[in-house]
C-alpha atoms as a PDB file:
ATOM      1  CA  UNK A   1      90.355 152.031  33.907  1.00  0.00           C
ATOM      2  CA  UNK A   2      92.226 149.251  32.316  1.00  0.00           C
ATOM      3  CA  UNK A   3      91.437 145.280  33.593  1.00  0.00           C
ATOM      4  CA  UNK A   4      95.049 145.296  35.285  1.00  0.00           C
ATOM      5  CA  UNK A   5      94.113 148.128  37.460  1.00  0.00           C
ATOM      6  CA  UNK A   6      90.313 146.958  38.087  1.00  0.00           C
ATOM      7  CA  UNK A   7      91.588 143.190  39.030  1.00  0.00           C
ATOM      8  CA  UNK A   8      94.678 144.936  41.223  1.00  0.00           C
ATOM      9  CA  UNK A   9      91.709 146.536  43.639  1.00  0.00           C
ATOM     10  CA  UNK A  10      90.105 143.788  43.722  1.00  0.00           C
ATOM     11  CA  UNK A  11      89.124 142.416  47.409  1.00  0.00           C
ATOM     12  CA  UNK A  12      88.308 139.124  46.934  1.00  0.00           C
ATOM     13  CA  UNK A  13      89.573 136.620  43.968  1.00  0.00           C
ATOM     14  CA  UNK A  14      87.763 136.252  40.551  1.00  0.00           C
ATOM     15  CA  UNK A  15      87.724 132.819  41.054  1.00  0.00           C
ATOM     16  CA  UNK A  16      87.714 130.803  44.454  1.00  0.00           C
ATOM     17  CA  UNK A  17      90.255 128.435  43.663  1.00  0.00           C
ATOM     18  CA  UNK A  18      90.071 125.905  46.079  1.00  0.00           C
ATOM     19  CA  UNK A  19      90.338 122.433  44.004  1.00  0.00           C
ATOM     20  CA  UNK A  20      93.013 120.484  43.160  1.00  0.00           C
ATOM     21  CA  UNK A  21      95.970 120.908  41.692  1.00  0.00           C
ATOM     22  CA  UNK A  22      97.150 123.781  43.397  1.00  0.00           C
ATOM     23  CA  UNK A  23      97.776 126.360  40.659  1.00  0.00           C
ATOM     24  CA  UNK A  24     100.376 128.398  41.150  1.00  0.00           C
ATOM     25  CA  UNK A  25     101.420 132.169  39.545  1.00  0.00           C
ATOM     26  CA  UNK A  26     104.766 131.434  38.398  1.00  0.00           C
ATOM     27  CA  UNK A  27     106.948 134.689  39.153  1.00  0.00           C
ATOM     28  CA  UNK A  28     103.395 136.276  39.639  1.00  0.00           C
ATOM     29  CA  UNK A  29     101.436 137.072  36.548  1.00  0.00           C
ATOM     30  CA  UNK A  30     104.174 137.635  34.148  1.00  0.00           C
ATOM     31  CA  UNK A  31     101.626 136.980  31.041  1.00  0.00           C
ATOM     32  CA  UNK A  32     100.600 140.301  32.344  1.00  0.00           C
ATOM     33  CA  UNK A  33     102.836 141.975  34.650  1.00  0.00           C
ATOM     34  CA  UNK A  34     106.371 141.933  35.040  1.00  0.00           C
ATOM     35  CA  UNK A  35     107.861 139.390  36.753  1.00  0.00           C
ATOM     36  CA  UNK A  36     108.588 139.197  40.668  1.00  0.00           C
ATOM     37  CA  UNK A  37     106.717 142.625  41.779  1.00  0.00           C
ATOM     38  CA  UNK A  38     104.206 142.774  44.756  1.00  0.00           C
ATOM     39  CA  UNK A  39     101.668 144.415  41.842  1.00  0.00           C
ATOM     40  CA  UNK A  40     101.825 140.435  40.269  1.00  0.00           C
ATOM     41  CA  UNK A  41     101.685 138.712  43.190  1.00  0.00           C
ATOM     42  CA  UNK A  42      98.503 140.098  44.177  1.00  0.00           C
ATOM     43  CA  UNK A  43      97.253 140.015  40.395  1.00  0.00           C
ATOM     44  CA  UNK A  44      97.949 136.233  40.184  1.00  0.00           C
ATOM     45  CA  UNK A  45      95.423 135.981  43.518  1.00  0.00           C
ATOM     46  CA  UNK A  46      93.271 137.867  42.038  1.00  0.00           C
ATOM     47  CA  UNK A  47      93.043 136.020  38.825  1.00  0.00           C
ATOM     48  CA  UNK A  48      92.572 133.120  40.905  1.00  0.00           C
ATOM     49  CA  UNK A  49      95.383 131.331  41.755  1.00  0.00           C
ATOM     50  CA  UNK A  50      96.003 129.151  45.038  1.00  0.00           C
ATOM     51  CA  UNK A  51      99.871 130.523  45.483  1.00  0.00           C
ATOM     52  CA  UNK A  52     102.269 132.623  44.764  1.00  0.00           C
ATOM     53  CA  UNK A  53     105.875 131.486  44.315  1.00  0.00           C
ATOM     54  CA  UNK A  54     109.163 134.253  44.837  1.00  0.00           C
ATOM     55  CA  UNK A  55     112.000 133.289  43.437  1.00  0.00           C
ATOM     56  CA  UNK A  56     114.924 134.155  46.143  1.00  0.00           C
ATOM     57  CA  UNK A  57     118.382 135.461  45.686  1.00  0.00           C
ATOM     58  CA  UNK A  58     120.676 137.888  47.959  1.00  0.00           C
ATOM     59  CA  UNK A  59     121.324 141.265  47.800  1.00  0.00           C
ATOM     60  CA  UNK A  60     125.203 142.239  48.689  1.00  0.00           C
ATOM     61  CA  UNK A  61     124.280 142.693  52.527  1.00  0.00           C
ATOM     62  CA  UNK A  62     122.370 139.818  53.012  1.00  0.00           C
ATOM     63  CA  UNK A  63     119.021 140.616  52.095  1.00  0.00           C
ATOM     64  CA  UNK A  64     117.129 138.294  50.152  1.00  0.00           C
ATOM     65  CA  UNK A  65     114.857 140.023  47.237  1.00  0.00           C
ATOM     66  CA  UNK A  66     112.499 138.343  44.793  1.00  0.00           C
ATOM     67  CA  UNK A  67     114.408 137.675  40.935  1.00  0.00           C
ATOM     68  CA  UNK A  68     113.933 135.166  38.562  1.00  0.00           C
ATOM     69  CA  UNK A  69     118.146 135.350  38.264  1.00  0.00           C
ATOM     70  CA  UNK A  70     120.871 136.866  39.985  1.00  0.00           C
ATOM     71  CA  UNK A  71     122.040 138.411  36.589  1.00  0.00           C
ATOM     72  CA  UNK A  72     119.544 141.554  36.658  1.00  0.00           C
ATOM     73  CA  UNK A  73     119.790 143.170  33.098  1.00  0.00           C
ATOM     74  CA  UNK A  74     116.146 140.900  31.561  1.00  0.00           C
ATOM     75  CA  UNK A  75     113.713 142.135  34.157  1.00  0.00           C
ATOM     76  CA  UNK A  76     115.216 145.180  35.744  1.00  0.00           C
ATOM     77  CA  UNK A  77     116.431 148.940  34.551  1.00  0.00           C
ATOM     78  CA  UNK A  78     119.530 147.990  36.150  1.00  0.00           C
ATOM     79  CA  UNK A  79     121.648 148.604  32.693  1.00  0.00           C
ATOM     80  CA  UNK A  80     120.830 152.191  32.789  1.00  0.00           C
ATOM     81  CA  UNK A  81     120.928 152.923  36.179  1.00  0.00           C
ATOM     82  CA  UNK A  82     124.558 151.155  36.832  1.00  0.00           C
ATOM     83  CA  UNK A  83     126.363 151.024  33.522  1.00  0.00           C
ATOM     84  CA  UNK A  84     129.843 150.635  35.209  1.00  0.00           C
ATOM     85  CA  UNK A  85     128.505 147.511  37.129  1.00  0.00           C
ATOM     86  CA  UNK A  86     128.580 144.872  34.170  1.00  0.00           C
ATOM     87  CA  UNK A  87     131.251 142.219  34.664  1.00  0.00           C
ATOM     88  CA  UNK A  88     131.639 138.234  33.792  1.00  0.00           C
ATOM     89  CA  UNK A  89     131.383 135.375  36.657  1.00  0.00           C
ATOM     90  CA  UNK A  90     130.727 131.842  36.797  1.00  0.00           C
ATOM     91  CA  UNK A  91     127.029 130.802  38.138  1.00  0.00           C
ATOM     92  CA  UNK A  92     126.753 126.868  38.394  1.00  0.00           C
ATOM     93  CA  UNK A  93     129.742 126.307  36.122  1.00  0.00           C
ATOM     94  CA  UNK A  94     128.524 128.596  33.205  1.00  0.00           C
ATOM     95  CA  UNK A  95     129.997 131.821  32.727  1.00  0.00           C
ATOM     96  CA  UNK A  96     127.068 134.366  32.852  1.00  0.00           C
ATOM     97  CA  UNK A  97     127.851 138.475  31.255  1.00  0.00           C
ATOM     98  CA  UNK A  98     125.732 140.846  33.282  1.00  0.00           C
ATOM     99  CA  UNK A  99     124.585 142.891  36.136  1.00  0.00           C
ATOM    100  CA  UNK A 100     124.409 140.964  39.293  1.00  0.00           C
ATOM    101  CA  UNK A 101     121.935 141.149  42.848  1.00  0.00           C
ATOM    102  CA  UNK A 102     125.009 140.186  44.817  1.00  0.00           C
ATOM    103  CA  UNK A 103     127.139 143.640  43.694  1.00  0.00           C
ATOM    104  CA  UNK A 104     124.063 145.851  44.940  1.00  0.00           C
ATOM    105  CA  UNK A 105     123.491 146.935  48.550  1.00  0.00           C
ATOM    106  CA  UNK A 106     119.389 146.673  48.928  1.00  0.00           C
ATOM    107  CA  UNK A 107     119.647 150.460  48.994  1.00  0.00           C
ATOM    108  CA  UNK A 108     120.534 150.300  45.590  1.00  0.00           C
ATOM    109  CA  UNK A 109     118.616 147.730  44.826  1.00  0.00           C
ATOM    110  CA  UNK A 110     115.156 150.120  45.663  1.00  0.00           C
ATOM    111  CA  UNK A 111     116.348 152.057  42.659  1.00  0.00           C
ATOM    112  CA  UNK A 112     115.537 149.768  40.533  1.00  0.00           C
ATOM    113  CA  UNK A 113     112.642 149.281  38.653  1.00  0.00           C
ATOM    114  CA  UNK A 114     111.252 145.754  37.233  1.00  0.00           C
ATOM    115  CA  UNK A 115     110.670 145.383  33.204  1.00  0.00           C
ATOM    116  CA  UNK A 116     109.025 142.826  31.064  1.00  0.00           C
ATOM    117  CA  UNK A 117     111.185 140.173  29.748  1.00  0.00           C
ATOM    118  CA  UNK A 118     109.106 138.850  26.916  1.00  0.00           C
ATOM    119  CA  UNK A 119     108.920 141.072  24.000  1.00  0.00           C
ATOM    120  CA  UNK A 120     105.675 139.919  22.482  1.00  0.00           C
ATOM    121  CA  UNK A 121     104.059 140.356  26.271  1.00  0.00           C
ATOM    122  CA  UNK A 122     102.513 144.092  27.503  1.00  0.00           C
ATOM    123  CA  UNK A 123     105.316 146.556  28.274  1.00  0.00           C
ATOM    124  CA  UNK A 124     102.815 149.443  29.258  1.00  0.00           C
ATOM    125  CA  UNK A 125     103.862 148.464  33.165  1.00  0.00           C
ATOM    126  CA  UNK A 126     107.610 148.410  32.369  1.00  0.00           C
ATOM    127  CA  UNK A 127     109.557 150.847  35.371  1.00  0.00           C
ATOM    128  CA  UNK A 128     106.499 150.741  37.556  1.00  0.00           C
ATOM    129  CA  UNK A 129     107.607 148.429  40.277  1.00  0.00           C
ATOM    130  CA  UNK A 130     110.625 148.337  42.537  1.00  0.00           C
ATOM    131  CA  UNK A 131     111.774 144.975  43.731  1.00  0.00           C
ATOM    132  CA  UNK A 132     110.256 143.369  46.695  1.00  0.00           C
ATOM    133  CA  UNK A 133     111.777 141.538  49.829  1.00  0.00           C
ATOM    134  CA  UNK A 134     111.025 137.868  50.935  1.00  0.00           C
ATOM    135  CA  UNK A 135     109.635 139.932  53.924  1.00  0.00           C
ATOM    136  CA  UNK A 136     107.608 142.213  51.598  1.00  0.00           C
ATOM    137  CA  UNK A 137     106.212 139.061  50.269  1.00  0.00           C
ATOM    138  CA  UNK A 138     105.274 137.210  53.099  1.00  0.00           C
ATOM    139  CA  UNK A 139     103.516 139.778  54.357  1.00  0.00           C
ATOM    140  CA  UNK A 140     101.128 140.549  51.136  1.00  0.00           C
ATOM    141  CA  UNK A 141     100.636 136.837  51.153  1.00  0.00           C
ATOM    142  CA  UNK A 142      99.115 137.081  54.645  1.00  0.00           C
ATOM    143  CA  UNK A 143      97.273 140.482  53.315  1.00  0.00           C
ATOM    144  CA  UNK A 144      95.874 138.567  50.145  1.00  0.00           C
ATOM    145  CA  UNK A 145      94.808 135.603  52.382  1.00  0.00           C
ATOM    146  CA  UNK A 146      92.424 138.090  54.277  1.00  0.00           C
ATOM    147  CA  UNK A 147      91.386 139.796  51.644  1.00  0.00           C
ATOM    148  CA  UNK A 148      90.705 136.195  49.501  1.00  0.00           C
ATOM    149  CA  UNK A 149      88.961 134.727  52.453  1.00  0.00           C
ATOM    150  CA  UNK A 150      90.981 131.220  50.954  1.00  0.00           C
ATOM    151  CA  UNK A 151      94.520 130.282  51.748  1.00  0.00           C
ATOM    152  CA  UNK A 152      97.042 131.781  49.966  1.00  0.00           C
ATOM    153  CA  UNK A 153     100.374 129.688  49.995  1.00  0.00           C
ATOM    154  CA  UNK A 154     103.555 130.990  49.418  1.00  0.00           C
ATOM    155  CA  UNK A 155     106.220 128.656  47.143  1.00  0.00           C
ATOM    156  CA  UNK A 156     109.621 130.146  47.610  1.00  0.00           C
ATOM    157  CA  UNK A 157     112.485 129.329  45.336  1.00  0.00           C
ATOM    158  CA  UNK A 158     116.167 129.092  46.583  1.00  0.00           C
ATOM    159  CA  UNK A 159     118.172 130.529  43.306  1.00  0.00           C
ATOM    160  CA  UNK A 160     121.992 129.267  42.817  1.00  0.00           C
ATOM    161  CA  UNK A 161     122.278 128.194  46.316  1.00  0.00           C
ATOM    162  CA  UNK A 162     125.761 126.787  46.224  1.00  0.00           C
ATOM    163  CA  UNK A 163     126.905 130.114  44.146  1.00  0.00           C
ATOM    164  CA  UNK A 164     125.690 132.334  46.762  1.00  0.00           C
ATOM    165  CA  UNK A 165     127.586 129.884  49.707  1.00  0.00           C
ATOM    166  CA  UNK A 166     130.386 130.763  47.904  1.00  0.00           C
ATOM    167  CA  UNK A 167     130.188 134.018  47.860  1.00  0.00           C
ATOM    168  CA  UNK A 168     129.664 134.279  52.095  1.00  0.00           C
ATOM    169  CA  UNK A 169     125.744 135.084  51.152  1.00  0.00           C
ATOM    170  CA  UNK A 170     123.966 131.501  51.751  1.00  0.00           C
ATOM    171  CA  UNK A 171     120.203 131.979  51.651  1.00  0.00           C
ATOM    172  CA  UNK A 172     119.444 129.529  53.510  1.00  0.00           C
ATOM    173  CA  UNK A 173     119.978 130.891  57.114  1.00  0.00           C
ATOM    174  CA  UNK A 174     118.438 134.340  55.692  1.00  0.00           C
ATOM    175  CA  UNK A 175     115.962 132.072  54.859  1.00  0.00           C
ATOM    176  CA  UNK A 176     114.754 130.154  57.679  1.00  0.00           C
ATOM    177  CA  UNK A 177     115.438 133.915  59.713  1.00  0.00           C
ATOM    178  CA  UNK A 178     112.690 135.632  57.406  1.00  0.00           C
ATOM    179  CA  UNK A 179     110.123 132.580  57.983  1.00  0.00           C
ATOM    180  CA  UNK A 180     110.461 133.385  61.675  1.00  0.00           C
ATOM    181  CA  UNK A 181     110.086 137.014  61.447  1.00  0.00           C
ATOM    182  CA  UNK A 182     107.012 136.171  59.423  1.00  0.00           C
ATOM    183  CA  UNK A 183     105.479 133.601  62.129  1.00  0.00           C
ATOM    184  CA  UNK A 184     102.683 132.492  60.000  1.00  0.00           C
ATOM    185  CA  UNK A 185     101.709 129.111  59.421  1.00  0.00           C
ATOM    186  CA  UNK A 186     104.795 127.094  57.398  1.00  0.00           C
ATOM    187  CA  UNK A 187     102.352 124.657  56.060  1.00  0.00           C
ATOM    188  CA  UNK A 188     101.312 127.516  53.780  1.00  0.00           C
ATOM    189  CA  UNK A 189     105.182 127.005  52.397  1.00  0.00           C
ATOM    190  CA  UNK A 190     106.509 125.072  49.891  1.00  0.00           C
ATOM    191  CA  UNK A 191     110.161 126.025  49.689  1.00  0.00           C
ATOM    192  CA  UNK A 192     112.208 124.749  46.165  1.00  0.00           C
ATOM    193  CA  UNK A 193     115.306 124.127  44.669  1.00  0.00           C
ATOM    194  CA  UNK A 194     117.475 122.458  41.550  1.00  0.00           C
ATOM    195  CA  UNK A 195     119.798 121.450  44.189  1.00  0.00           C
ATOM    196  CA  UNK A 196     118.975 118.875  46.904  1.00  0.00           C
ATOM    197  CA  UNK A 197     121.732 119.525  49.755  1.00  0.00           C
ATOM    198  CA  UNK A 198     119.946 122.534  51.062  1.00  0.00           C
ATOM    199  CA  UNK A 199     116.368 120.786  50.971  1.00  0.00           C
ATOM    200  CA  UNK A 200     118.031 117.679  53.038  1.00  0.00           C
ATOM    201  CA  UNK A 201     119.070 119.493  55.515  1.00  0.00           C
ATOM    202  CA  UNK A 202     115.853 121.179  56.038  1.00  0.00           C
ATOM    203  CA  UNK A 203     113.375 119.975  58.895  1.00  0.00           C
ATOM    204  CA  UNK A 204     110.200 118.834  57.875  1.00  0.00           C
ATOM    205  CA  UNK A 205     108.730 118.315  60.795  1.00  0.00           C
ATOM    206  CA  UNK A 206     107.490 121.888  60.581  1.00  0.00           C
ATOM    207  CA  UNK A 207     105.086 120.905  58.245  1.00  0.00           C
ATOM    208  CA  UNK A 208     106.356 122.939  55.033  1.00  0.00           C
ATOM    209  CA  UNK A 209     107.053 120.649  51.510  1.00  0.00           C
ATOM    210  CA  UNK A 210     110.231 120.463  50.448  1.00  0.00           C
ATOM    211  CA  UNK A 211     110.380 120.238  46.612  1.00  0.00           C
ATOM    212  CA  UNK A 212     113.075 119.090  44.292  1.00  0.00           C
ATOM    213  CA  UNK A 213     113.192 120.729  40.951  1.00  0.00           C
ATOM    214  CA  UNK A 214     114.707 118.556  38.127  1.00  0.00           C
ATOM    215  CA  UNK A 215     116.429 120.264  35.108  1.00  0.00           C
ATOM    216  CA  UNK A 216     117.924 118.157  32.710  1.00  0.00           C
ATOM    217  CA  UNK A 217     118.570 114.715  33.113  1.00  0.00           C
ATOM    218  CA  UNK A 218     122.061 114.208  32.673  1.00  0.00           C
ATOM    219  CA  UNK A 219     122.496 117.491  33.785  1.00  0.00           C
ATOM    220  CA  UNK A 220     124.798 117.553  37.328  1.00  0.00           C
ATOM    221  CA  UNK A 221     122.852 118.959  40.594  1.00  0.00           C
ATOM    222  CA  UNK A 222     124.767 121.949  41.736  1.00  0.00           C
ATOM    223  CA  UNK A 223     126.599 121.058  44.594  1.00  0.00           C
ATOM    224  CA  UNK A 224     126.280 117.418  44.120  1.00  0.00           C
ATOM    225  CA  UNK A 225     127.929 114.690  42.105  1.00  0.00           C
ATOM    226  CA  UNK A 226     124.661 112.947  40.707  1.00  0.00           C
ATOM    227  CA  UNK A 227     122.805 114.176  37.530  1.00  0.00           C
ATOM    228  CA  UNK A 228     118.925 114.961  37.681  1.00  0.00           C
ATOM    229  CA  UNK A 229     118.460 111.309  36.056  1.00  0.00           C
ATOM    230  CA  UNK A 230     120.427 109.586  38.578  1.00  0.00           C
ATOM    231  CA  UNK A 231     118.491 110.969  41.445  1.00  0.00           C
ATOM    232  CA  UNK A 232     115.462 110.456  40.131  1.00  0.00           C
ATOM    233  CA  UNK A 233     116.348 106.747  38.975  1.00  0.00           C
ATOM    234  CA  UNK A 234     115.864 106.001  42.879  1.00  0.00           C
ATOM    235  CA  UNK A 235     112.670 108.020  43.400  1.00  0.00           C
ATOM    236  CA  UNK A 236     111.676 106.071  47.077  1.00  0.00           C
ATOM    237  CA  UNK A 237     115.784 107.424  48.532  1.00  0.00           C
ATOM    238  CA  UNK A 238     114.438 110.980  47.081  1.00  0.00           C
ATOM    239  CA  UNK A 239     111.638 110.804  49.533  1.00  0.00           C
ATOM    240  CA  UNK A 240     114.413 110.784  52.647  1.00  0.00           C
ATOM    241  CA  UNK A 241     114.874 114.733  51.593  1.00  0.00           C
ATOM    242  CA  UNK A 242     111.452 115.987  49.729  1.00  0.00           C
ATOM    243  CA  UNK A 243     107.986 115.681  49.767  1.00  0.00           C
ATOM    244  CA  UNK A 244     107.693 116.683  46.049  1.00  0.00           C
ATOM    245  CA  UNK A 245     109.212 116.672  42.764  1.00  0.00           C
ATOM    246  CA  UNK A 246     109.016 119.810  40.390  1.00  0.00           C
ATOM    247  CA  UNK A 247     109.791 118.938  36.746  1.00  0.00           C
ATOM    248  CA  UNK A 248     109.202 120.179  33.182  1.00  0.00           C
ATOM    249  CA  UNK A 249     106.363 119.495  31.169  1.00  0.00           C
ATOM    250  CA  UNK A 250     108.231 117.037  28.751  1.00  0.00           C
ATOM    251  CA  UNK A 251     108.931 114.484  31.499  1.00  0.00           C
ATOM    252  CA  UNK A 252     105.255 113.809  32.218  1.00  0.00           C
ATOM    253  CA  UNK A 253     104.121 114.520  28.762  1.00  0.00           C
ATOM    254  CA  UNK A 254     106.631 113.708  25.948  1.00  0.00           C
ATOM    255  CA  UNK A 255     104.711 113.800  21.956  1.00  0.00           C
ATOM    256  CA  UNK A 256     103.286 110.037  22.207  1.00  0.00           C
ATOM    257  CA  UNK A 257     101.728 111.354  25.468  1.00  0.00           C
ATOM    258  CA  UNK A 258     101.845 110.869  29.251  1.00  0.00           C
ATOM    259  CA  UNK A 259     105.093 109.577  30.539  1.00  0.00           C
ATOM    260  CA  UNK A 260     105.310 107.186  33.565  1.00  0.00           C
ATOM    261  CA  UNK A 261     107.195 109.212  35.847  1.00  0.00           C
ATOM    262  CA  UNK A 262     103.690 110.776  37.596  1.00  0.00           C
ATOM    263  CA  UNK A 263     102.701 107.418  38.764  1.00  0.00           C
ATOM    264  CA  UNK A 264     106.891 106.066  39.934  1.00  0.00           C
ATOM    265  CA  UNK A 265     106.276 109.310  42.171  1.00  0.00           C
ATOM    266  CA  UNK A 266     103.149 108.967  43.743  1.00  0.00           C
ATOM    267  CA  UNK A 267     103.860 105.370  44.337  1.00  0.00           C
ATOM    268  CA  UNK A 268     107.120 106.353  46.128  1.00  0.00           C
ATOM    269  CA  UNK A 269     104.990 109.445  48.143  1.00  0.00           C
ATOM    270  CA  UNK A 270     105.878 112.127  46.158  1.00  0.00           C
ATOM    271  CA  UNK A 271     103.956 114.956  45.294  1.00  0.00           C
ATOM    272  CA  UNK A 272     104.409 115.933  41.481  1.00  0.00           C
ATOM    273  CA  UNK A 273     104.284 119.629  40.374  1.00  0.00           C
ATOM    274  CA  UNK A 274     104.523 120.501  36.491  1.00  0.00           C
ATOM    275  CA  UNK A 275     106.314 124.004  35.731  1.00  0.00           C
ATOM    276  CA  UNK A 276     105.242 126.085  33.607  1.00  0.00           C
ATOM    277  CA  UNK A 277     102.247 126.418  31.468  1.00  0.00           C
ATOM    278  CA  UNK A 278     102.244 129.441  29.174  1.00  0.00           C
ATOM    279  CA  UNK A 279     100.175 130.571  26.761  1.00  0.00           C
ATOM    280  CA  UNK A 280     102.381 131.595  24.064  1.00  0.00           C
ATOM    281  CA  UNK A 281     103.985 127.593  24.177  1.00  0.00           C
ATOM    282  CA  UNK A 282     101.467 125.185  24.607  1.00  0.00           C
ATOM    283  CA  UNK A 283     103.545 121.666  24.912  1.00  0.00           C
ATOM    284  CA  UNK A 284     102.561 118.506  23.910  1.00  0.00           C
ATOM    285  CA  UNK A 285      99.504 118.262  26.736  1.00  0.00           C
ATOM    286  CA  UNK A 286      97.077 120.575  25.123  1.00  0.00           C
ATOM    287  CA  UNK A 287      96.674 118.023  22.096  1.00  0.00           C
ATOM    288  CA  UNK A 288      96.680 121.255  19.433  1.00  0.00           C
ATOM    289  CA  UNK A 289      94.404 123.686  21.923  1.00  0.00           C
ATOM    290  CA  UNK A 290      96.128 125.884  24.595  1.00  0.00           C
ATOM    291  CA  UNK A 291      96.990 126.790  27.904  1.00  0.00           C
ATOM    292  CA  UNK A 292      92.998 126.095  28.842  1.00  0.00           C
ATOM    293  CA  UNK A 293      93.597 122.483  27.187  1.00  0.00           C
ATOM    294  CA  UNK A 294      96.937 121.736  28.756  1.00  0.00           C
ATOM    295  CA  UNK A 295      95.879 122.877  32.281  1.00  0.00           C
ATOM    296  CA  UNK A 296      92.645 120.366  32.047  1.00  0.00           C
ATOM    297  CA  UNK A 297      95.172 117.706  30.567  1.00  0.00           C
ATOM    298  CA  UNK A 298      97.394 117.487  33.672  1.00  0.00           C
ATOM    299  CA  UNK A 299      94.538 117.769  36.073  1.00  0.00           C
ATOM    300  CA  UNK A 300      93.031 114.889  34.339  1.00  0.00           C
ATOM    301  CA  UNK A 301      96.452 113.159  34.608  1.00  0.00           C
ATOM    302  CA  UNK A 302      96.942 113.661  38.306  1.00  0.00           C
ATOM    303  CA  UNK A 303      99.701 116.468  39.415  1.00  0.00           C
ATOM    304  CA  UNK A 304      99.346 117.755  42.408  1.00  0.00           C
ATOM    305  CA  UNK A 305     100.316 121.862  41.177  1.00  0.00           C
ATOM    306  CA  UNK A 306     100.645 123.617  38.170  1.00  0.00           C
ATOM    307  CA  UNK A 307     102.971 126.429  37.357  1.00  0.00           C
ATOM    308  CA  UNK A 308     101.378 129.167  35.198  1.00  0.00           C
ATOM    309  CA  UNK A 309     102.082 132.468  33.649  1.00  0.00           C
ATOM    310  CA  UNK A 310      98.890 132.817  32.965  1.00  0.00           C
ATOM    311  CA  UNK A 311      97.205 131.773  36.527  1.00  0.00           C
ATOM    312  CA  UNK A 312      93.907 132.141  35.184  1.00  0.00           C
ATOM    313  CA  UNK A 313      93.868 129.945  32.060  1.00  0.00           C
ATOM    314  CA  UNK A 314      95.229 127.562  34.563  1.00  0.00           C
ATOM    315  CA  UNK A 315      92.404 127.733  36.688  1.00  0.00           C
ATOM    316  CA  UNK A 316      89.808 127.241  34.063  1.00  0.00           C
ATOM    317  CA  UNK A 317      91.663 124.161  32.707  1.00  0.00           C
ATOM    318  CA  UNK A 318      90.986 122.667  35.986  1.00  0.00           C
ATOM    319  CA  UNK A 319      87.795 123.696  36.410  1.00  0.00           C
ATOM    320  CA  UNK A 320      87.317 122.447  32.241  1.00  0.00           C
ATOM    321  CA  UNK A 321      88.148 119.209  33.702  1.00  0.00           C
ATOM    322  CA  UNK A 322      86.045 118.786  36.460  1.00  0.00           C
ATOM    323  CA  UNK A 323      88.031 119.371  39.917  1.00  0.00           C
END
């Protein structure tokens, strides 16, 4: 039996991470497994991590599904199974060439089957997995909470929110509908996105965290007339509409080390998460180790959660540096 299958029966976590920063499997475990499938969720807990973050987008009748992307073709089948389905749109200004979640009914959807994206990562689980619901998901995170014995939170990204408005397919009502079929506890949720209108207008007196993802500086917010920069320029009016920042590794850790963004955002009550750690492209942090290194490096500088591929080499950087 290979280590993927003995770690997927697991009933309790290898590790009981419990410390902080929350680590978090990014897509799952896709060092591993591909990306976004129930199978990688529940590897990610059982490799030790603290959460497990879907990435949401809609289905053509309003169902939201976990993908990294609306455009299908890296981590699905979906070339072979609906050749005629290829086409050209514009998603957040760009013009994207593929095969898109919003032309499939979820019927069609359930004949897909998810791949591995990365070509130097294992491909021996490639057409395994179909692709799961939000309500799928929810529902192994409650699952994997029992069987962990630890709480298991849940860190849902809204994908291309303003391109899916457009289209008559917002998320964010499906959204908000799935939490309350769920019922569970929403302080288990942190819910994310690049673009800030949908997190404002989001209650949180419900006790989720709201966090803001920043992409490139002078890049412009989707549905907004600010850049990344601008907003976070005024880091205390950013506080009005999130709880936490989410931002690449290079803002907090450029190559003459630790930037002074970490500390602007704590002072102004943010919570700072770091996205993503991987092992094949150790940044800056690690100091010439790896993903082990880097993990222990942020700890040591203060975030509050770390996105991983690799949840487990995560875990022991933060156990390598003492929390």
């Amino acid at each position: 039996m290979s280590l993927v299958a003995l770690l997927l029966g697991l009933s309790a976590p290898v590790a009981a991470a419990t410390a902080h920063p929350l680590v978090i499997g990014h897509r799952g475990a896709p060092g591993t497994l591909p990306d976004h499938t129930l199978e990688g969720y529940r590897l990610a807990v059982a490799l030790g991590a603290d959460a497990i973050e879907p990435d949401l987008v809609s289905t053509r009748d309003g169902v939201l599904v976990a993908r990294h992307e609306n455009e299908l073709s890296l981590t699905t089948d979906v070339a072979a199974r609906f050749p005629d389905r290829k086409r050209t749109q514009v998603v957040d200004g760009e013009p994207v060439e593929g095969w898109f979640v919003e032309d499939l009914t979820l019927a069609e959807l359930r004949t897909l089957r998810a791949v591995q994206p990365w070509a130097e990562r294992p491909h021996d689980h490639d057409g395994l997995y179909p692709v799961p619901t939000f309500d799928e998901v929810l529902a192994l995170a409650d699952a994997l909470q029992a069987e962990a014995g630890r709480t298991i939170q849940v860190v849902p990204e809204l994908k291309h929110g303003s391109h899916f408005q457009a289209l008559g397919l917002p998320l964010e009502p499906r959204f908000e509908q799935a939490l309350a079929r769920w019922g569970g506890d929403r302080r288990r949720v942190i819910v994310q996105s690049f673009e800030l209108a949908n997190l404002a207008a989001m209650s949180p007196a419900d006790g989720r965290t709201r966090l803001f993802l920043v992409d490139d500086l002078g890049r412009t917010i989707p549905g907004d007339v600010r850049s990344y920069g601008q907003v976070l320029a005024d880091l205390p009016a950013l506080r009005r509409d999130a709880e936490a920042i989410g931002v690449s590794r290079d803002l907090l850790w450029g190559p003459r080390g630790p930037t002074d963004l970490l500390a602007r955002a704590h002072a102004a009550g943010l919570a700072v998460f770091v996205w993503t750690l991987r092992a094949e492209r150790p940044g800056p942090a690690a100091q010439g180790g790896g993903i082990v290194a880097e993990a222990a490096a942020f700890t040591r500088l203060g975030v509050d959660g770390i996105f991983a591929d690799q949840p487990d080499l995560a875990v022991q950087g933060r156990a390598a540096a003492g929390r």
